[in-house]
Structures are given as structure tokens and as C-alpha cells.
C-alpha atoms as a PDB file:
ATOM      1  CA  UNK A   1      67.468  54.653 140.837  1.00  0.00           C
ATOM      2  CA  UNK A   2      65.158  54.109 137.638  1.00  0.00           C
ATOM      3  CA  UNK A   3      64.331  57.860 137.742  1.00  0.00           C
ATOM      4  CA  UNK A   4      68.119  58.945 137.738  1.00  0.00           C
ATOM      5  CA  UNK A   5      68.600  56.258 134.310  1.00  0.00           C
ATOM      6  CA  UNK A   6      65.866  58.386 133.008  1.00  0.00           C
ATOM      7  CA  UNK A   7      67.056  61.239 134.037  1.00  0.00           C
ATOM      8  CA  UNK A   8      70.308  60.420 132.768  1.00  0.00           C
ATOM      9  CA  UNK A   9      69.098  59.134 129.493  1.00  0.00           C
ATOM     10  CA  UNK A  10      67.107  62.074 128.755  1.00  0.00           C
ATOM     11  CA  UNK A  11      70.068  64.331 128.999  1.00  0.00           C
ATOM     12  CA  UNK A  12      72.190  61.852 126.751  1.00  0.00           C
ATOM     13  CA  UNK A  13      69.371  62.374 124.241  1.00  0.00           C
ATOM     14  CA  UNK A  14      69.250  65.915 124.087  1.00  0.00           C
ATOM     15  CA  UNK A  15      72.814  66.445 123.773  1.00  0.00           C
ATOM     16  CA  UNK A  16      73.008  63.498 120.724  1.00  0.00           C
ATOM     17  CA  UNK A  17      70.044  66.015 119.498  1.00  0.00           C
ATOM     18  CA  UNK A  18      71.939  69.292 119.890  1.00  0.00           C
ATOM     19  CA  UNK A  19      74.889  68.030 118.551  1.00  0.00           C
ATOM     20  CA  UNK A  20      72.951  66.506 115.248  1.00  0.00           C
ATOM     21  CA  UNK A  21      71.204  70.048 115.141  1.00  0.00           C
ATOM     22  CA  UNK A  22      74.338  72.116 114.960  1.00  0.00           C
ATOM     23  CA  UNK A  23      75.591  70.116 112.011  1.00  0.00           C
ATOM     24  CA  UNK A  24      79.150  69.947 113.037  1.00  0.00           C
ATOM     25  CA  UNK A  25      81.160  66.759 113.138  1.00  0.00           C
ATOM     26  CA  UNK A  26      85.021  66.270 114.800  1.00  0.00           C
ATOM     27  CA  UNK A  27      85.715  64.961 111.315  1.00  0.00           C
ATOM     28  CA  UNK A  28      84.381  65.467 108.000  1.00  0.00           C
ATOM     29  CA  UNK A  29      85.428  64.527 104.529  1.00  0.00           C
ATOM     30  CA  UNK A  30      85.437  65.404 100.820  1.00  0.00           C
ATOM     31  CA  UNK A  31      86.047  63.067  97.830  1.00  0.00           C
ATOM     32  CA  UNK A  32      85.989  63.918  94.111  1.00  0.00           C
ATOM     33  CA  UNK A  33      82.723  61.768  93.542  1.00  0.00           C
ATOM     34  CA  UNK A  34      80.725  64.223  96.977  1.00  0.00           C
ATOM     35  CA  UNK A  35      78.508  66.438  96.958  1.00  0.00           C
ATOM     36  CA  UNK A  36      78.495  69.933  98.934  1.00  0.00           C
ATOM     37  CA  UNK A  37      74.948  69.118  99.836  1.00  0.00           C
ATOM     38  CA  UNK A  38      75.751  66.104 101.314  1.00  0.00           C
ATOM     39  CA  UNK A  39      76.504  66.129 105.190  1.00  0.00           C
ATOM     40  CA  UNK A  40      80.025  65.607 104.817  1.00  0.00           C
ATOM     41  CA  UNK A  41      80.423  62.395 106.099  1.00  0.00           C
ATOM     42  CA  UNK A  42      82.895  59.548 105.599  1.00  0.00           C
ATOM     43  CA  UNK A  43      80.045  57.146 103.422  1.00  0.00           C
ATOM     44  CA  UNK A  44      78.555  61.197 101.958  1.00  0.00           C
ATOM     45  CA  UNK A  45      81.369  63.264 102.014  1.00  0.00           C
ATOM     46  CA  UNK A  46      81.363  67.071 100.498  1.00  0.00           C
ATOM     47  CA  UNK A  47      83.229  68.017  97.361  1.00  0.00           C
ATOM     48  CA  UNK A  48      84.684  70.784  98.514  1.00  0.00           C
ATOM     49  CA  UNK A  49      87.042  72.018 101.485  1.00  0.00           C
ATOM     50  CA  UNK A  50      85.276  74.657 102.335  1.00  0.00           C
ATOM     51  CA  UNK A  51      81.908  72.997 102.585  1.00  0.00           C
ATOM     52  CA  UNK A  52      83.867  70.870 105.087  1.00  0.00           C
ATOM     53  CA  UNK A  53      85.305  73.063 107.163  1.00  0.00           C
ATOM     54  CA  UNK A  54      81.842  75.015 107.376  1.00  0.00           C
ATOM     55  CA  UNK A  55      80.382  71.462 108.661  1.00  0.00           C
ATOM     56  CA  UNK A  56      83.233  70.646 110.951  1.00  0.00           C
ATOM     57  CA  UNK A  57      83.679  71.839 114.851  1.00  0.00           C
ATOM     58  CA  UNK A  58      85.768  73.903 116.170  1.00  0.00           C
ATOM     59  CA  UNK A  59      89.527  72.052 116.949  1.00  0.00           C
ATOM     60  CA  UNK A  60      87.951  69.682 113.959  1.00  0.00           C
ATOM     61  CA  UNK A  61      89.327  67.559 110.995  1.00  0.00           C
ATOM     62  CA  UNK A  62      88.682  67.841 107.203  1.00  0.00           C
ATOM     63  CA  UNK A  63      89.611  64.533 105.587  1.00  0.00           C
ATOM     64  CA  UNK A  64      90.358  64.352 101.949  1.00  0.00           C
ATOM     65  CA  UNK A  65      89.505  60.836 100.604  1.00  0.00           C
ATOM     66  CA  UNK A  66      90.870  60.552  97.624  1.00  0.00           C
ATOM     67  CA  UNK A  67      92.639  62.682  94.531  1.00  0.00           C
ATOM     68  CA  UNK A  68      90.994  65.631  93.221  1.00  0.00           C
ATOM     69  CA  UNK A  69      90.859  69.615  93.261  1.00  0.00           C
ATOM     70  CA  UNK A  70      88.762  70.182  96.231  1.00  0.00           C
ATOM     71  CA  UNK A  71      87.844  74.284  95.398  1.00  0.00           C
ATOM     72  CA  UNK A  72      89.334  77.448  94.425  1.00  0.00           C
ATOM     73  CA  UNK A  73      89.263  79.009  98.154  1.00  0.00           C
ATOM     74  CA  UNK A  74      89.429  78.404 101.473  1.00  0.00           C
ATOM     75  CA  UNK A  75      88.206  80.739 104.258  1.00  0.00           C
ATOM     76  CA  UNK A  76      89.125  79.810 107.949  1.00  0.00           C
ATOM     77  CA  UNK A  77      88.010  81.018 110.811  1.00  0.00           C
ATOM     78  CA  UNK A  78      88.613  78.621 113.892  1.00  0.00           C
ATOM     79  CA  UNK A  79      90.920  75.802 114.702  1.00  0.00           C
ATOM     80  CA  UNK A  80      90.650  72.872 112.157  1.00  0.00           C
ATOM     81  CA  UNK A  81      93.224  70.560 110.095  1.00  0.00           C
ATOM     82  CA  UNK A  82      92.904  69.832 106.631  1.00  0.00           C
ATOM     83  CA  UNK A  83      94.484  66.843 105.530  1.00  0.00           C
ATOM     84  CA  UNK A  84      95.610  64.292 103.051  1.00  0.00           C
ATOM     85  CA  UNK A  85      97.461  61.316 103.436  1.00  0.00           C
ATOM     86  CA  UNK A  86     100.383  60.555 101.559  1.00  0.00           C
ATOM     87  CA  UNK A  87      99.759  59.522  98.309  1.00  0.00           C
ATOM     88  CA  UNK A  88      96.688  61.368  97.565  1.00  0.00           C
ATOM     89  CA  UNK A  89      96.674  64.840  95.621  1.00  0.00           C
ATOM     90  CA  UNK A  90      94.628  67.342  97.333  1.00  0.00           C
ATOM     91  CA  UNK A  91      94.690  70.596  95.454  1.00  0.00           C
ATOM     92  CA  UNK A  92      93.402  73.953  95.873  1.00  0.00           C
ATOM     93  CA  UNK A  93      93.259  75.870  92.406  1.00  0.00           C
ATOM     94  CA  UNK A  94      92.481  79.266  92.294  1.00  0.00           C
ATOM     95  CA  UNK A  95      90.654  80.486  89.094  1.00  0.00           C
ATOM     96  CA  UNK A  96      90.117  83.643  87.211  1.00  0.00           C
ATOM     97  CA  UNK A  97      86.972  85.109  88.135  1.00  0.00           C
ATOM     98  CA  UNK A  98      87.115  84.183  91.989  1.00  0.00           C
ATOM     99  CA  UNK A  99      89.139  84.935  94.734  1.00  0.00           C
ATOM    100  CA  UNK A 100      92.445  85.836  94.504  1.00  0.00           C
ATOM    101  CA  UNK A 101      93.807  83.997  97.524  1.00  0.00           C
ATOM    102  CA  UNK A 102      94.778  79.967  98.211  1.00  0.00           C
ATOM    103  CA  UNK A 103      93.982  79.931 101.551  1.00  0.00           C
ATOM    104  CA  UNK A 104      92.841  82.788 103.953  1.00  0.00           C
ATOM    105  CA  UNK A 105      93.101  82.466 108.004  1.00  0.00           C
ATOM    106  CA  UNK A 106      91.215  84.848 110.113  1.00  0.00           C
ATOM    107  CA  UNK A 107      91.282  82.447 113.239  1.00  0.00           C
ATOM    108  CA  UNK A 108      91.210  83.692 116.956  1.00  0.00           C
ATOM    109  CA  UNK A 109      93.864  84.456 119.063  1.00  0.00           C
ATOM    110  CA  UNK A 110      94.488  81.081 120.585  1.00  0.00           C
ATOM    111  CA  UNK A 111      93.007  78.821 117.662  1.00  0.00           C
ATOM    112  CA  UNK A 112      95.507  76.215 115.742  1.00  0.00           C
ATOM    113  CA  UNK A 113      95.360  75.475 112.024  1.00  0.00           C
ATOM    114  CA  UNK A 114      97.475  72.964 110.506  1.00  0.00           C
ATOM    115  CA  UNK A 115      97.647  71.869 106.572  1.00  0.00           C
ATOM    116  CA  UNK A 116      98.761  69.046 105.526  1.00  0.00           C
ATOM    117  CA  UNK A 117      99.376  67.566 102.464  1.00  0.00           C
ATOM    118  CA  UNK A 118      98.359  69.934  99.956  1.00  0.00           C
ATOM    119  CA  UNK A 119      98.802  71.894  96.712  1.00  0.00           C
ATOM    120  CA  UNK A 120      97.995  75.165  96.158  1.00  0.00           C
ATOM    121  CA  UNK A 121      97.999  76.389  92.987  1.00  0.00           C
ATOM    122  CA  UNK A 122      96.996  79.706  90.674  1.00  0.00           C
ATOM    123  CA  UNK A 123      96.360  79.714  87.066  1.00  0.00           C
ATOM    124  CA  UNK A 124      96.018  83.562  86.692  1.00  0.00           C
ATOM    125  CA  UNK A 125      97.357  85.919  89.369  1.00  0.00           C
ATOM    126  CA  UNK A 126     100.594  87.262  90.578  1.00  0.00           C
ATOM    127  CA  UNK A 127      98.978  89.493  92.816  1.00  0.00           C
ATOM    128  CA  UNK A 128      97.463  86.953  94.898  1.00  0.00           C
ATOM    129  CA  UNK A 129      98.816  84.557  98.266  1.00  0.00           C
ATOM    130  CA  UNK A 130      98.600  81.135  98.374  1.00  0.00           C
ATOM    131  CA  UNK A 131      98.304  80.920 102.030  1.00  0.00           C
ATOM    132  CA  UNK A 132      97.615  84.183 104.001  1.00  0.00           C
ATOM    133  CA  UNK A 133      97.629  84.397 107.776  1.00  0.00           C
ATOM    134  CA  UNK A 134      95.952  87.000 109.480  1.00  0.00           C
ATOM    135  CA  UNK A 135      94.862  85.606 112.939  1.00  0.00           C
ATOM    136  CA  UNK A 136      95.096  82.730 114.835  1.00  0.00           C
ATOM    137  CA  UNK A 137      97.506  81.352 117.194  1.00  0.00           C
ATOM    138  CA  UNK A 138      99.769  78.650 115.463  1.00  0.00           C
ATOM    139  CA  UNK A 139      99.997  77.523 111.451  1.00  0.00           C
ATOM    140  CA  UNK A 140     101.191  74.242 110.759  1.00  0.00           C
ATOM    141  CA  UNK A 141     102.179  73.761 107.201  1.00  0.00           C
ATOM    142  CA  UNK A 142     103.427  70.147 106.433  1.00  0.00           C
ATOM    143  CA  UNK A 143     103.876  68.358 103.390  1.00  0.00           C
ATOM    144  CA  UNK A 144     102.387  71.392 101.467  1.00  0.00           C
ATOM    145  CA  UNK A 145     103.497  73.010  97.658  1.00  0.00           C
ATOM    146  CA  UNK A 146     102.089  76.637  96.546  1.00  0.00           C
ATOM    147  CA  UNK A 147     102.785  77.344  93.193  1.00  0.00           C
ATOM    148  CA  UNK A 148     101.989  80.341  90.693  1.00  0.00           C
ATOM    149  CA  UNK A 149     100.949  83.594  93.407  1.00  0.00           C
ATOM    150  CA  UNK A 150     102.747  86.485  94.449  1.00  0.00           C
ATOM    151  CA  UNK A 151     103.604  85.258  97.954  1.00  0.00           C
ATOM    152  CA  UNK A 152     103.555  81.707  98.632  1.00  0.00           C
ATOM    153  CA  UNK A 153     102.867  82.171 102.541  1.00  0.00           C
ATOM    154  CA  UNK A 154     102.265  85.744 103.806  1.00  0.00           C
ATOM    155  CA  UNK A 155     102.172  85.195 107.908  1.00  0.00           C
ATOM    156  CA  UNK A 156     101.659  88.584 108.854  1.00  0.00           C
ATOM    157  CA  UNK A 157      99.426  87.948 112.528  1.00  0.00           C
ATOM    158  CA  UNK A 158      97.573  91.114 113.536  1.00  0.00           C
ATOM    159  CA  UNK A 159      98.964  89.844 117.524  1.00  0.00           C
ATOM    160  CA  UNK A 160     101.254  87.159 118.202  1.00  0.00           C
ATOM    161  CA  UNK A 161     101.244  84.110 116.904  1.00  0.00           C
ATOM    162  CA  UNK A 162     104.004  81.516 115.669  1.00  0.00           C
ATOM    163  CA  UNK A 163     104.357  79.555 112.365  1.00  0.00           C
ATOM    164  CA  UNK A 164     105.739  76.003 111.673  1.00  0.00           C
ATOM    165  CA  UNK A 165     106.425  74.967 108.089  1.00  0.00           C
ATOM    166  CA  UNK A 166     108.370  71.556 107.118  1.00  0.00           C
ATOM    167  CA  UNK A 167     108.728  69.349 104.038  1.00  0.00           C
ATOM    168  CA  UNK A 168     106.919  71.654 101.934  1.00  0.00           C
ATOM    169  CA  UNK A 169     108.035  73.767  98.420  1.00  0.00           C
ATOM    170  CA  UNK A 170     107.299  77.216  97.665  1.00  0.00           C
ATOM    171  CA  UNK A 171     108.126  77.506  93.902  1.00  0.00           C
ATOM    172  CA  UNK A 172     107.118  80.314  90.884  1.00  0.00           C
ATOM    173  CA  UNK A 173     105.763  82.954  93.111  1.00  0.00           C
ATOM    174  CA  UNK A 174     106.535  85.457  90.858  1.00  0.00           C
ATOM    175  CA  UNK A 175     106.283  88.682  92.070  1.00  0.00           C
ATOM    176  CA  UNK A 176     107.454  88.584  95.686  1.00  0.00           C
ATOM    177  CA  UNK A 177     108.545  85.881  98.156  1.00  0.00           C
ATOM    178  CA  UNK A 178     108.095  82.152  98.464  1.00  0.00           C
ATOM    179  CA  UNK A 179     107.709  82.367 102.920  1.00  0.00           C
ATOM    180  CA  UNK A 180     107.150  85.993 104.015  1.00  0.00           C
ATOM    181  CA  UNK A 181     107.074  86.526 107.772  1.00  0.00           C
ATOM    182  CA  UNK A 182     106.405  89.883 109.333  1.00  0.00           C
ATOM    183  CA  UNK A 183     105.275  91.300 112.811  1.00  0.00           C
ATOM    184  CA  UNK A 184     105.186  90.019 116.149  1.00  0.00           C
ATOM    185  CA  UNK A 185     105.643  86.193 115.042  1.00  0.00           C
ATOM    186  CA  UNK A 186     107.852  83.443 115.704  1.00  0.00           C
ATOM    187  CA  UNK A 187     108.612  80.690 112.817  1.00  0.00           C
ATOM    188  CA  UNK A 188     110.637  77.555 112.698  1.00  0.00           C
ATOM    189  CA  UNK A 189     111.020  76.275 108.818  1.00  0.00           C
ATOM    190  CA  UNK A 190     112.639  73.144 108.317  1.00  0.00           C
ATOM    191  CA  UNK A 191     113.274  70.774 105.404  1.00  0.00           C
ATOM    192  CA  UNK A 192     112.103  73.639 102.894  1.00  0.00           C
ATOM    193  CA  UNK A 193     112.739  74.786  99.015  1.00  0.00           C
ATOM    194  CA  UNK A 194     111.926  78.289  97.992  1.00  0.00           C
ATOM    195  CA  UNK A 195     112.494  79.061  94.656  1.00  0.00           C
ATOM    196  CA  UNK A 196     110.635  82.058  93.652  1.00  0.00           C
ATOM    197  CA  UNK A 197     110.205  85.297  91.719  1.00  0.00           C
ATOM    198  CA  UNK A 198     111.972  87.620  94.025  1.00  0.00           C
ATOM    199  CA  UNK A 199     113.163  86.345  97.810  1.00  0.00           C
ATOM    200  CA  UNK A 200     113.285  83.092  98.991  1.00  0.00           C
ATOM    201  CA  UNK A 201     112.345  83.213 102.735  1.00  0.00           C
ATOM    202  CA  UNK A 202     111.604  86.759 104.242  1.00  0.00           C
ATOM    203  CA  UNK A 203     111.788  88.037 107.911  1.00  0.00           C
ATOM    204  CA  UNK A 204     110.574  91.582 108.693  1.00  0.00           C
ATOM    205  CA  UNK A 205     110.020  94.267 111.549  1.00  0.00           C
ATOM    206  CA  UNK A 206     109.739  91.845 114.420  1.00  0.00           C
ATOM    207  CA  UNK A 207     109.875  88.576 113.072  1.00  0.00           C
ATOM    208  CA  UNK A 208     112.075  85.662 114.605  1.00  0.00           C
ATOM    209  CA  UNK A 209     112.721  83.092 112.334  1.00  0.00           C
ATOM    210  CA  UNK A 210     115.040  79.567 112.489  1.00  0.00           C
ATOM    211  CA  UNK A 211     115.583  77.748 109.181  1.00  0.00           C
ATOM    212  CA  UNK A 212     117.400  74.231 109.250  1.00  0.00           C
ATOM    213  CA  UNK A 213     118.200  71.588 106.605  1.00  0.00           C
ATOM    214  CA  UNK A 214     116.474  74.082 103.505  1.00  0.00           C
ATOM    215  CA  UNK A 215     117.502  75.625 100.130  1.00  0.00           C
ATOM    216  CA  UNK A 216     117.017  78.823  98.606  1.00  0.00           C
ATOM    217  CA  UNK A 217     117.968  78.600  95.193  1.00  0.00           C
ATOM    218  CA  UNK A 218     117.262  80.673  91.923  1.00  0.00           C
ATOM    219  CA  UNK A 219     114.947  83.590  93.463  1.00  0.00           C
ATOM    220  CA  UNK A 220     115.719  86.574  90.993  1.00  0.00           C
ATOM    221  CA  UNK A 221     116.603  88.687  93.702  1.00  0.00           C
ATOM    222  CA  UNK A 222     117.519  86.845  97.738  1.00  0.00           C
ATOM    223  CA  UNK A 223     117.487  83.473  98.756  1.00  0.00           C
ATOM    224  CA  UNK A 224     117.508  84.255 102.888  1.00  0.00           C
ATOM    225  CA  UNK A 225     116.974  88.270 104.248  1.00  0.00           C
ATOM    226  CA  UNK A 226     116.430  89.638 107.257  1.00  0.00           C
ATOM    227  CA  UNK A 227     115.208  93.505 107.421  1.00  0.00           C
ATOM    228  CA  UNK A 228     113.755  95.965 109.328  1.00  0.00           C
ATOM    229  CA  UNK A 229     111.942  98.974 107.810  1.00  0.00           C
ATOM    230  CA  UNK A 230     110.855 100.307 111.207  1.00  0.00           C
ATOM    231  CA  UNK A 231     112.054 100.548 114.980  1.00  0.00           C
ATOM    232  CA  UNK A 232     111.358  96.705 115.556  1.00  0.00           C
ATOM    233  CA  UNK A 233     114.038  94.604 115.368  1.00  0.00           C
ATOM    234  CA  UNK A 234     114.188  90.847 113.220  1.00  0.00           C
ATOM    235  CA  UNK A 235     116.359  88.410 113.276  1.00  0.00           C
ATOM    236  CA  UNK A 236     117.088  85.752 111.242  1.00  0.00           C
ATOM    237  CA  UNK A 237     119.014  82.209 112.678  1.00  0.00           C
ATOM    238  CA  UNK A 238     120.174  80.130 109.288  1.00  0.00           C
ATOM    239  CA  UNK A 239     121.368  75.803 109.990  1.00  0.00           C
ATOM    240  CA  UNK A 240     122.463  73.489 107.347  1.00  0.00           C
ATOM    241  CA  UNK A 241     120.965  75.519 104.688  1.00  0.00           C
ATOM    242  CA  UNK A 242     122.018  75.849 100.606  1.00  0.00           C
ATOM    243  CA  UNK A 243     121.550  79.515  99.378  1.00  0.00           C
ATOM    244  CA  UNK A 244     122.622  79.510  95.411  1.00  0.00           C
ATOM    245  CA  UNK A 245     121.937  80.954  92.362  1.00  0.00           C
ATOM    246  CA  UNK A 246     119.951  83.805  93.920  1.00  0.00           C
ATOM    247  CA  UNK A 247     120.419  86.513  91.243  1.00  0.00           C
ATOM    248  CA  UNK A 248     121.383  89.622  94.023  1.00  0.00           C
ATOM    249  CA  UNK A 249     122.237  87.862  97.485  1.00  0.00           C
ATOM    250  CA  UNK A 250     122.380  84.415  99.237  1.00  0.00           C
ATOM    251  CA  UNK A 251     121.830  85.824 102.932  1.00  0.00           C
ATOM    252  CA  UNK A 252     121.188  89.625 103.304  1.00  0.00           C
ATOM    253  CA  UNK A 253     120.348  91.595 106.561  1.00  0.00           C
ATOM    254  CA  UNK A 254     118.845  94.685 105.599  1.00  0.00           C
ATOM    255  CA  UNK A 255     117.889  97.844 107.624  1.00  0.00           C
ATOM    256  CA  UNK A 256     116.529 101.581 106.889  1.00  0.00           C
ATOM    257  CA  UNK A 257     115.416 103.049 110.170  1.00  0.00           C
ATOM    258  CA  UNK A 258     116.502 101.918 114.013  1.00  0.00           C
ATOM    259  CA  UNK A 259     115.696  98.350 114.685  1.00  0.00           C
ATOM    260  CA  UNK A 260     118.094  95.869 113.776  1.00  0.00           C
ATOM    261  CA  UNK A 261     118.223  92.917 111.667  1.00  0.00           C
ATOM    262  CA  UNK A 262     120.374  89.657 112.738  1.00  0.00           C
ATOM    263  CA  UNK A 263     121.516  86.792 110.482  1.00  0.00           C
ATOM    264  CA  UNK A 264     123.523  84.427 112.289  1.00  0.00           C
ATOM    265  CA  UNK A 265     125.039  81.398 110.242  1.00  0.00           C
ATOM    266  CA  UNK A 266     126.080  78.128 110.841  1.00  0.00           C
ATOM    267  CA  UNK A 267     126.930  74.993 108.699  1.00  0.00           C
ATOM    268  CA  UNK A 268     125.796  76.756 105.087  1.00  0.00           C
ATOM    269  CA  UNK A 269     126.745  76.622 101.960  1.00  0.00           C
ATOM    270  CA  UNK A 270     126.257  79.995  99.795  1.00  0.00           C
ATOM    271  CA  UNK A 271     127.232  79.543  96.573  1.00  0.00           C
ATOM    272  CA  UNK A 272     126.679  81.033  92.970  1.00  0.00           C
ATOM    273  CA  UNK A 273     125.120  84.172  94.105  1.00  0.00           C
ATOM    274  CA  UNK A 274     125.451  87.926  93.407  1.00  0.00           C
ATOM    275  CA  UNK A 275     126.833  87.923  96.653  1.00  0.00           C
ATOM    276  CA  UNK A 276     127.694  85.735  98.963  1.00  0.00           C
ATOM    277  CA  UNK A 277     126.489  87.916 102.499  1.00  0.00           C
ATOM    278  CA  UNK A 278     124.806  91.175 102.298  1.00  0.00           C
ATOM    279  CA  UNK A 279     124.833  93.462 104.766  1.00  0.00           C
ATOM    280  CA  UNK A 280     123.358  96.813 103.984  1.00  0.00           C
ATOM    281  CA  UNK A 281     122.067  99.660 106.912  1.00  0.00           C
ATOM    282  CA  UNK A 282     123.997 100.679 110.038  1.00  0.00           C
ATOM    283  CA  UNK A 283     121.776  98.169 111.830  1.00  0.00           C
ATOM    284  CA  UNK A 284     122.550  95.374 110.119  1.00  0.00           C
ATOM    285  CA  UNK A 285     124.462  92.103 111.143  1.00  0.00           C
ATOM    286  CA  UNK A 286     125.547  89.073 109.496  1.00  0.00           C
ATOM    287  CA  UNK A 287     127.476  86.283 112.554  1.00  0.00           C
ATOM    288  CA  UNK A 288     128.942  83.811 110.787  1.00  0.00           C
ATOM    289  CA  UNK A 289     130.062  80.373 113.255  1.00  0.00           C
ATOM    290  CA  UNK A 290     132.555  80.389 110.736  1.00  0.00           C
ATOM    291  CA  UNK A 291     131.787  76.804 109.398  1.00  0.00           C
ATOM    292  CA  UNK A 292     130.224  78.019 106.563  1.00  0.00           C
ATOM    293  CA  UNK A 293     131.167  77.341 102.507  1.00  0.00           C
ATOM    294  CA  UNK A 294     131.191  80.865 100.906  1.00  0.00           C
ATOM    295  CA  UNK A 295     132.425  80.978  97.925  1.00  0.00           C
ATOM    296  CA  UNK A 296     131.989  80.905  93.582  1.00  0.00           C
ATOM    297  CA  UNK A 297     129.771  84.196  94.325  1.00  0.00           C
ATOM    298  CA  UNK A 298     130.326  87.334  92.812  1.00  0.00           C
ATOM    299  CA  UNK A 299     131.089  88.966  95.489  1.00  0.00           C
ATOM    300  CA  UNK A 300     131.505  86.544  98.606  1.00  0.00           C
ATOM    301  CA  UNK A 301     130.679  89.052 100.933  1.00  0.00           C
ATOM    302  CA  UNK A 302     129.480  93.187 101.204  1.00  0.00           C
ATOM    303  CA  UNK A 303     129.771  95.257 104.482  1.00  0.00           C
ATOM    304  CA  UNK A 304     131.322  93.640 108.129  1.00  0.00           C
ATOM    305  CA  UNK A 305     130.974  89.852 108.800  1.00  0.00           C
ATOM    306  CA  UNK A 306     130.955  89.019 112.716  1.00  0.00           C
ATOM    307  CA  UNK A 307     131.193  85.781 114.106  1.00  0.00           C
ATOM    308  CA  UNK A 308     129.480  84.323 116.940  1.00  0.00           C
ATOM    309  CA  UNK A 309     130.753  80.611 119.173  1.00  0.00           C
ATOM    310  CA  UNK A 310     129.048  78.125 120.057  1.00  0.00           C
ATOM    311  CA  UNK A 311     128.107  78.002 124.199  1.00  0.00           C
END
């Protein structure tokens, strides 16, 4: 018996050991008072995210402790949260003379990344992202603002993979589109603004998006499209949304080759637009339920309008 509580000891030991050596925690932190020599802990935390993240395992958490910028740059590559509470500003800032990008995900097929609570911010270039998905399995955005890039969120997965974005803004992403979604994905945005330099919220080529209880106001070009550029179809499913003041369209499906592009639209109001509905391409479809305020545009509607009941 007193050999197998050595025994058993000893192995205790060495994994305590092996998990000290490998210098990755389930949770690490950063504060604006750390130190990215420090070991990341809660009483020596890092200063920046991506110090953190480096230190934290796989499936981990990166704490932020209190208000500060924590880095210009974030590069993940495995399943990890970053987080702030409510209440405390956690900003990523991306400089001149860096990298261009907020955020970049190259995770594995299966691996989960949620962000929460941050801001995401560039002082200098319109041709950057502020969050850009390549791999992984499943983005979580909550609670989140990106500010000042070209794209606010470019989810284009290399495989499948599915995005969920709520509470969050997407504002003065100047070039191109505050949520742009393209490929074999699957998204769910809910409780979202968009206001941006050209579209609000983008699905493409074999994207499948559903947006509830979010407005799309003053992008200089769309507030909601749907398009498809190649044979693979998107489609678009619009609840309880606002589209106004979007300089060429509130809701546009848009096609150019033979897969199809779907709105369907319930309980919206699209107002103050260039027009209300676009549909442009043979491929195209706007389905209205019919409950929908459409009206003070330009043009309230362009092309065919179906309609689509409720089962």
C-alpha cells in the first residue's frame, strides 16, 4: 500500500512538473501595470494579449484585469477566449508601422475562439481587418466594437466553420463592409449596428446567414446583401431588423453567374434608402412575410418581390 502512495505521488509530481515546464496556464491575465516577461499570472500578469495567449493552453482563458490598450495585434492559433468584464476597456490598437490586422485566426478545424468585450481599433489603415478569420471551427464575438479598417470582420474559413456575433458595433470601416461572410460558413448575428464605409453586413458564395433585432444604417452603399459571384448559392434570412439611410440599397440580393442568392424578410423596417429592396441577377430573390415597413425610400423596391408564410 505505501509503495502504490509513492507510486502515486511520484506521478502527481511529474505531471505538476510537466505542466510548470510547458508554461501554459487554463487562465492567464494582462493588466496595464504587467509585464510581458512576467508569467502571466493573476498577482504577475503580462501586458499584452498576445503574450497571454502564447502562455495560455489550448481551450484556455486570457483575462484582462483592468483598462488599458493591451497591443497592436493578435495572432491565434488554437482555441482560447479573450475577455473583459463589463466595465473595463480592453483595446486592441493597431499602429502605423506594424501589422495591418486587429485580430488574425488561423485556428484548427475543430478549435473555438470567442472575444469578448473588446475594442478594436486602427489609427492608419483602410486596407486592413479588424478581425480576420481564416480557420477554426466557431468565432464568438460578444460585446465587441471595431472601428477605423477596411472590413470590420472578414470570416472567410478555408473549410467549414460557423460564426456567432451579438451586442457588438461595427462602425467607420471605410472602404468595405462592417461583417463580411463568405464560403462554406454559417453565421447567426444578433443585436448588431453596422454602420460603415460601403455595406453593412455581407453574405457571399455559400454563406448562410440569420440577422435578428440589428440595424444597418448610413453605409454609403448597402445596409443588408446577399450575392453570389460564383455557382454557390447564399442566402440571407433578415428578423426585426432597421435598414436606413444606406446611400444605394436597404436589402439587396445580388447575383452574376448560377448560384442563387436568397433574402427572405420578416418584421423590418427599410426606410430612407436608395432603395428600399434590390434585386439584381436572374438568380436573385427577395421573400418578403409581408410584415415589413417599406417605405420613404427612393425607390421602395427594384426587380420581383416574392413572399414566403409562415409554417
Amino acid at each position: 500500500m505505501n509503495y502504490c502512495r509513492f507510486l502515486f505521488s511520484s506521478l502527481f509530481l511529474l505531471v505538476l512538473l510537466a505542466s510548470s515546464s510547458s508554461g501554459q496556464a487554463v487562465r492567464t491575465f494582462v493588466a496595464s501595470t504587467g509585464s510581458d516577461s512576467n508569467p502571466c499570472s493573476r498577482i504577475a500578469p503580462c501586458r499584452t494579449f498576445q503574450a497571454a495567449v502564447n502562455e495560455a493552453a489550448p481551450g484556455g482563458e486570457v483575462v484582462a484585469l483592468d483598462s488599458a490598450g493591451f497591443g497592436s495585434n493578435v495572432n491565434i492559433n488554437k482555441s482560447i477566449s479573450i475577455i473583459a468584464s463589463p466595465g473595463v476597456y480592453a483595446g486592441i490598437t493597431v499602429l502605423p508601422g506594424g501589422p495591418i490586422d486587429g485580430i488574425d485566426i488561423n485556428a484548427g478545424a475543430s478549435d473555438t475562439i470567442v472575444l469578448r468585450g473588446l475594442t478594436v481599433i486602427s489609427q492608419f489603415s483602410s486596407a486592413s481587418v479588424g478581425i480576420a478569420f481564416n480557420t477554426g471551427g466557431t468565432l464568438y464575438i460578444e460585446n465587441c466594437v471595431v472601428n477605423g479598417f477596411g472590413d470590420g470582420v472578414d470570416f472567410m474559413p478555408s473549410g467549414s466553420a460557423n460564426l456567432e456575433v451579438k451586442d457588438s458595433t461595427m462602425r467607420g470601416n471605410s472602404t468595405s463592409t462592417g461583417i463580411f461572410i463568405f464560403g462554406n460558413a454559417q453565421a447567426v448575428i444578433d443585436h448588431v449596428r453596422v454602420e460603415n464605409g460601403r455595406d453593412g453586413i455581407a453574405a457571399r458564395d455559400g454563406a448562410r446567414v440569420t440577422i435578428r433585432n440589428s440595424v444597418a444604417s448610413g453605409n454609403n452603399v448597402r445596409g443588408f446583401v446577399v450575392a453570389s459571384f460564383s455557382s454557390a448559392s447564399a442566402e440571407m434570412n433578415i428578423e426585426g431588423c432597421v435598414a436606413s439611410n444606406n446611400a444605394e440599397a436597404g436589402i439587396e440580393a445580388f447575383t452574376t453567374n448560377t448560384g442563387t442568392a436568397t433574402a427572405r424578410v420578416s418584421s423590418c423596417t427599410v426606410t430612407d434608402n436608395g432603395i428600399g429592396f434590390n434585386r439584381l441577377g436572374g438568380n436573385s430573390a427577395i421573400l418578403s412575410r409581408g410584415n415589413n415597413t417599406v417605405e420613404g425610400n427612393t425607390m421602395d423596391t427594384s426587380g420581383a418581390i416574392g413572399s414566403y408564410s409562415a409554417k
